[in-house]
Protein backbone atom coordinates (compact mmCIF):
# COMPACT_ATOMS: atom_id res chain seq x y z
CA UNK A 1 -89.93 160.43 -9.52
CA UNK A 2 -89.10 163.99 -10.21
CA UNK A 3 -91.17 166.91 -9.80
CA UNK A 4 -93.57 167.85 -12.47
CA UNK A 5 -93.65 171.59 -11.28
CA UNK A 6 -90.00 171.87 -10.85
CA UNK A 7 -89.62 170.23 -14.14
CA UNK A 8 -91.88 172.40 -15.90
CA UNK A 9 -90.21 175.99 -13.79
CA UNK A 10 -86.73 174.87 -15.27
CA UNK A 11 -88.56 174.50 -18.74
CA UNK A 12 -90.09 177.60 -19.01
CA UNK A 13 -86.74 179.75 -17.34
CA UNK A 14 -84.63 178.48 -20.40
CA UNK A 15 -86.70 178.48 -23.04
CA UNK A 16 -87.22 182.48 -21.99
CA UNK A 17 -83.80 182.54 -21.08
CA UNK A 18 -83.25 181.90 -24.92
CA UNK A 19 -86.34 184.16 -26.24
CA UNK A 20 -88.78 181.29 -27.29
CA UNK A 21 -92.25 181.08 -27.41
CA UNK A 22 -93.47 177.85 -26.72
CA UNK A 23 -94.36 177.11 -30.38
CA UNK A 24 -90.59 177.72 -31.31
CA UNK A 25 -89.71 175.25 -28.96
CA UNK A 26 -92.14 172.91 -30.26
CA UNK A 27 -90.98 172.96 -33.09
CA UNK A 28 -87.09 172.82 -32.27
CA UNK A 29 -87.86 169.51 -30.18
CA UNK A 30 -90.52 168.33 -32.59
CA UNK A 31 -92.98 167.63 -29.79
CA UNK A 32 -96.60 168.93 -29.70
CA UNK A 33 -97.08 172.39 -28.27
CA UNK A 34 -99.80 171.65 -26.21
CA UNK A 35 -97.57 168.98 -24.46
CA UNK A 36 -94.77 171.34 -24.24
CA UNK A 37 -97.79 173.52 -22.30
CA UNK A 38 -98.79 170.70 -20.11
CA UNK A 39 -94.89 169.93 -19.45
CA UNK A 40 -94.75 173.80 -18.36
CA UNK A 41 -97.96 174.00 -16.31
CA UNK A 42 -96.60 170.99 -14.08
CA UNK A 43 -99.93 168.94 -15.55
CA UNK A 44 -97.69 166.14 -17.17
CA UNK A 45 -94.70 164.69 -16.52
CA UNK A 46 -92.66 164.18 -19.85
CA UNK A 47 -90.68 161.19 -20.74
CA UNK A 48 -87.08 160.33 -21.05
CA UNK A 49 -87.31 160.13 -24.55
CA UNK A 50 -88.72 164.11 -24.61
CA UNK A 51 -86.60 165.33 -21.74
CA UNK A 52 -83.65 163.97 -23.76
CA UNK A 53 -84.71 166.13 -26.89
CA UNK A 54 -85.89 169.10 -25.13
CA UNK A 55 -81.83 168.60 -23.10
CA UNK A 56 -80.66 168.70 -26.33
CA UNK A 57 -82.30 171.50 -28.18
CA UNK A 58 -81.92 173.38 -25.24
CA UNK A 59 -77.77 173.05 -24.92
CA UNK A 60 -78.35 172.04 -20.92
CA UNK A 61 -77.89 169.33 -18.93
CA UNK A 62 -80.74 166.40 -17.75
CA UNK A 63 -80.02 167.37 -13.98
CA UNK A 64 -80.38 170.88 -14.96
CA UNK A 65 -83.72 170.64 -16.54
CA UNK A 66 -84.83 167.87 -14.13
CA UNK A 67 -83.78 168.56 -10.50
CA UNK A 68 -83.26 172.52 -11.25
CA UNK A 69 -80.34 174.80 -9.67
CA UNK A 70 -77.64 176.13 -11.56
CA UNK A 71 -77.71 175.74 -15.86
CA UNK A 72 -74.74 173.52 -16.98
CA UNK A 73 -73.79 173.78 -20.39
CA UNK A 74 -73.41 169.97 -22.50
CA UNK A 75 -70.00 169.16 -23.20
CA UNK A 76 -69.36 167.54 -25.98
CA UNK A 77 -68.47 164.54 -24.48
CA UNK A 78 -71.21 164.27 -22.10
CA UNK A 79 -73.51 161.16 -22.64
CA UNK A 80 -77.26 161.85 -24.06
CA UNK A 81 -79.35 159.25 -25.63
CA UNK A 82 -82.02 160.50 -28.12
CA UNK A 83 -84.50 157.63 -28.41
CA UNK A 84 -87.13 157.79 -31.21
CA UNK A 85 -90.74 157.76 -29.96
CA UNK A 86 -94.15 156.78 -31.84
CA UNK A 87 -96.44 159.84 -32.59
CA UNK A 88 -98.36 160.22 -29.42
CA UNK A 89 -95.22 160.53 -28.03
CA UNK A 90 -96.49 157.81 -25.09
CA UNK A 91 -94.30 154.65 -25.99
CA UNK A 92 -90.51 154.31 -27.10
CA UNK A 93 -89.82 152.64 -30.08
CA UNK A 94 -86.47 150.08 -30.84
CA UNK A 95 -84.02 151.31 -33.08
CA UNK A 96 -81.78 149.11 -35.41
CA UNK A 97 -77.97 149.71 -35.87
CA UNK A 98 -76.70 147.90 -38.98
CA UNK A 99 -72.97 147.05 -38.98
CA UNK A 100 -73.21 149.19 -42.23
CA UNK A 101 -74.42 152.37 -39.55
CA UNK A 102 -72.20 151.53 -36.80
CA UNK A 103 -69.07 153.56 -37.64
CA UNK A 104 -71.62 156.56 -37.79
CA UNK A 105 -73.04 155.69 -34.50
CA UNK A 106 -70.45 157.25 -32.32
CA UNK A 107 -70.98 160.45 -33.77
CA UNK A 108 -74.33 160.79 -33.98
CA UNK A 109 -74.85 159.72 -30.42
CA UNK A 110 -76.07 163.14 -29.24
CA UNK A 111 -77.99 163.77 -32.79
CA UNK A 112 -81.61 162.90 -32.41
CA UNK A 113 -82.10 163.57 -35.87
CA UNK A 114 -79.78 161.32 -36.69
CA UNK A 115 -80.98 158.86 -34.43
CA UNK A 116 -84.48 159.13 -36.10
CA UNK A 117 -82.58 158.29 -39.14
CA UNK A 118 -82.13 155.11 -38.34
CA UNK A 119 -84.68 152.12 -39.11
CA UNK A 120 -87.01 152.18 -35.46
CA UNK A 121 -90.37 150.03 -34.95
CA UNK A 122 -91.99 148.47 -32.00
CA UNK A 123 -91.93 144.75 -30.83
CA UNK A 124 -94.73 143.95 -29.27
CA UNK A 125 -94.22 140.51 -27.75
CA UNK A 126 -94.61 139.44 -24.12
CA UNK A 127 -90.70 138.96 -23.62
CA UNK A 128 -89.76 142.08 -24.80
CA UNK A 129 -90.19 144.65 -21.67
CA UNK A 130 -92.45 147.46 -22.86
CA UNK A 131 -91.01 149.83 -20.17
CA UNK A 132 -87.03 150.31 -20.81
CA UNK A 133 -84.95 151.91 -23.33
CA UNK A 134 -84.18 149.18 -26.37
CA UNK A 135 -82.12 148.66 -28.90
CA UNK A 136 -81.01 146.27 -32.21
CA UNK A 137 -77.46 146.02 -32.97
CA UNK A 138 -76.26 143.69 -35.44
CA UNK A 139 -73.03 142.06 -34.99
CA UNK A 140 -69.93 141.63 -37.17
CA UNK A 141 -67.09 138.75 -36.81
CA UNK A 142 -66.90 135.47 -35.14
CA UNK A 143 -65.77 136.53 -31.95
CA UNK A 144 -69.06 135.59 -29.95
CA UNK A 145 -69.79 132.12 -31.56
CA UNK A 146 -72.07 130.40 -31.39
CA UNK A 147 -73.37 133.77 -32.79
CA UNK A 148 -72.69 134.18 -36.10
CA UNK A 149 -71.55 137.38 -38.24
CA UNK A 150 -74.70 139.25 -39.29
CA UNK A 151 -76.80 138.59 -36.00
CA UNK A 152 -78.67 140.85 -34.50
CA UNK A 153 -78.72 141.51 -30.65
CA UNK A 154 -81.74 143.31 -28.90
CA UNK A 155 -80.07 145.22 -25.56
CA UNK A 156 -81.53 147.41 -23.12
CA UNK A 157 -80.18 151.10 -22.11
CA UNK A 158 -77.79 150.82 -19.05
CA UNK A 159 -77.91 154.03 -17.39
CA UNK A 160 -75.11 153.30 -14.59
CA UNK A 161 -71.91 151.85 -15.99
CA UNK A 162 -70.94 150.57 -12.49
CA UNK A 163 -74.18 147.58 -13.39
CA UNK A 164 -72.03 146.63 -15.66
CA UNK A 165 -70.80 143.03 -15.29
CA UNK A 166 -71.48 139.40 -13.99
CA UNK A 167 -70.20 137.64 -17.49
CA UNK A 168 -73.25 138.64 -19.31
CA UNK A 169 -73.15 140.10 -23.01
CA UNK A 170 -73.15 144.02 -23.36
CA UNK A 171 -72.94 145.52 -26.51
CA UNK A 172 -70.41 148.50 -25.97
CA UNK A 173 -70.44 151.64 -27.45
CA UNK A 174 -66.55 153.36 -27.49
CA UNK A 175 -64.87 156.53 -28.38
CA UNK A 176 -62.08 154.84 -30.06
CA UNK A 177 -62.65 151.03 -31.25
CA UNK A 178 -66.37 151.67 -32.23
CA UNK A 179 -69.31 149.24 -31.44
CA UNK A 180 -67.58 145.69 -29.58
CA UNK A 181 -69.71 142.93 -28.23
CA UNK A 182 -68.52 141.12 -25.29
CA UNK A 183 -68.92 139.76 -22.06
CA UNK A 184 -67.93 141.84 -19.45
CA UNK A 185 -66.68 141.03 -16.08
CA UNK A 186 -66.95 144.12 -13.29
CA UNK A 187 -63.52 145.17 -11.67
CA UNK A 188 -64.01 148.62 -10.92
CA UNK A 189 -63.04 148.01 -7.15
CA UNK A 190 -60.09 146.21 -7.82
CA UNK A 191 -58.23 146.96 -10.75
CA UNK A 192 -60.45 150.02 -11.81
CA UNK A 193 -61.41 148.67 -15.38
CA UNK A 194 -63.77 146.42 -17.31
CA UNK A 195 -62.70 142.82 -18.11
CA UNK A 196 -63.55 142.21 -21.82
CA UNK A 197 -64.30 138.62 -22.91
CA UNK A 198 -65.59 137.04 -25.77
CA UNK A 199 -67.46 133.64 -26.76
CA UNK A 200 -64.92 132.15 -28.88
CA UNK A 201 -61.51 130.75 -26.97
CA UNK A 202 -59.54 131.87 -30.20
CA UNK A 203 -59.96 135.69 -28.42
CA UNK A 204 -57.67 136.38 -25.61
CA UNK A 205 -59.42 138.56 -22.38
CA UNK A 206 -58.31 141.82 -22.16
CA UNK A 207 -58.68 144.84 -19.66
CA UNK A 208 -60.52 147.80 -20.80
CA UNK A 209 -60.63 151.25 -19.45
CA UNK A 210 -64.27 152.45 -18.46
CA UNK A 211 -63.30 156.02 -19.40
CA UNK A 212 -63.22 154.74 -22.72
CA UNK A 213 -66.90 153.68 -22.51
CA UNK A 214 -69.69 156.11 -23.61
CA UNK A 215 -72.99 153.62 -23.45
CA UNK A 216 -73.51 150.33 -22.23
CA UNK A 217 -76.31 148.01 -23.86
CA UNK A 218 -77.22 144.67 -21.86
CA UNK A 219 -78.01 142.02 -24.36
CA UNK A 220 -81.03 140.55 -23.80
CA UNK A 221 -81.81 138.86 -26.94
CA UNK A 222 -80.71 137.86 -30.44
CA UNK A 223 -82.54 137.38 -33.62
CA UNK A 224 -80.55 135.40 -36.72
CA UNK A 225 -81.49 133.61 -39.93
CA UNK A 226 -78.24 131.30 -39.44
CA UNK A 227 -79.01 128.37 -36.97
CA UNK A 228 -76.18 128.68 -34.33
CA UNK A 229 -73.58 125.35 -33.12
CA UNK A 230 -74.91 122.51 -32.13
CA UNK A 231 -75.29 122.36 -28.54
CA UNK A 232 -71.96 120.26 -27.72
CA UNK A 233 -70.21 123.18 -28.82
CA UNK A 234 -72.15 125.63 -26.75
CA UNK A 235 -71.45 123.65 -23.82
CA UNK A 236 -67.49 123.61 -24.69
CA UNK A 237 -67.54 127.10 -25.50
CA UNK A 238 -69.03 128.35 -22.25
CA UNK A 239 -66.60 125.94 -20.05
CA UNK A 240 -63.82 127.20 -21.77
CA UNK A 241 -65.33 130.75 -20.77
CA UNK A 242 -65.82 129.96 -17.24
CA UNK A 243 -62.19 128.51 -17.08
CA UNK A 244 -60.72 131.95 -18.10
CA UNK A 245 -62.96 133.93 -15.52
């Protein structure tokens, strides 16, 4: 766990550093100024989903405002996830990502307001875990039968790419081919990439560069008004799967 006080030190330096009061900054970040106070004071400890936005509005990085030490300027290419929260700003809520939004996705990945945008809710059901970063993404093309075109797939937030792996779905988020949904086999200490492979034998395996990769989503559920195959043709798809691998 980090450290409120050190949190709240690096808080206050930057938002001085830039001349705010803390009811500008409030405002910037759209949390309450009170919290922002708290946050400062070393009485709370904010969430991800506020210490992204405050990153953000801010122009530094997570470590910087976290663990404290020298101010790094965000690239432009550097990863930050904006997550929508509910008003008390206590719980994260799920976001949905319509193949309609997905070419806009990539570049409002750093955009909170854009990420707010987008359709978010909560799902409050026992399977669903309550305490990670969630996400709906709905799925185009027949290359992950027995899913079909249109489904949507609920993923969780992978912070470390190198988790990646062990055959399992991921919904992938790329700087050049956009949103792709595949199974993904780890060879970072062999060949140095990702293995890409999909449900349906039709789609040949291919290697793909982890430099390439800008967020990783573990699928962890689906949700479709099309019934899938029959079960036969699961069991044939994922044979012929395990026969490539």
């Amino acid at each position: 766990m980090a450290d409120p006080s050190r949190i709240g030190s690096q808080l206050r330096h930057f938002r001085k550093q830039r001349g705010w009061t803390q009811t500008e900054l409030a405002e910037r970040s759209g949390l309450k100024r009170t919290a922002l106070g708290a946050y400062e004071e070393g009485r709370a400890e904010p969430r991800l989903a506020a210490l992204v936005r405050l990153a953000h509005v801010l122009d530094v990085s997570l470590d910087a405002l976290v663990l404290g030490g020298t101010e790094k300027r965000m690239e432009q290419d550097v990863r930050v996830l904006p997550i929508p929260v509910d008003r008390d700003e206590k719980s994260e809520r799920i976001s949905a990502v319509s193949t309609k939004a997905a070419a806009g996705y990539a570049s409002g990945l750093g955009d909170p307001e854009w990420i707010a945008a987008l359709p978010h809710f909560a799902l409050p059901l026992p399977e669903v875990p309550q305490d990670r970063t969630l996400r709906f993404f709905q799925i185009e093309g027949d290359s992950m039968l027995p899913l079909p075109n249109g489904t949507w797939v609920l993923a969780e937030f992978v912070e470390d790419m190198e988790q990646i792996g062990g055959g399992r779905p991921y919904i992938i988020s790329t700087k050049g081919d956009g949103l792709l949904f595949k199974r993904v086999e780890n060879r970072l200490d062999r060949e140095g990439d990702f293995m890409l492979v999909s449900n349906n034998a039709q789609f040949a395996p291919y290697a793909y560069d982890p430099a390439e990769i800008r967020e990783a989503w573990r699928a962890i559920g689906w949700f479709s008004t099309d019934w899938p195959q029959t079960s036969a043709d699961i069991a044939a798809t994922l044979a012929a799967i395990k026969a490539r691998i």
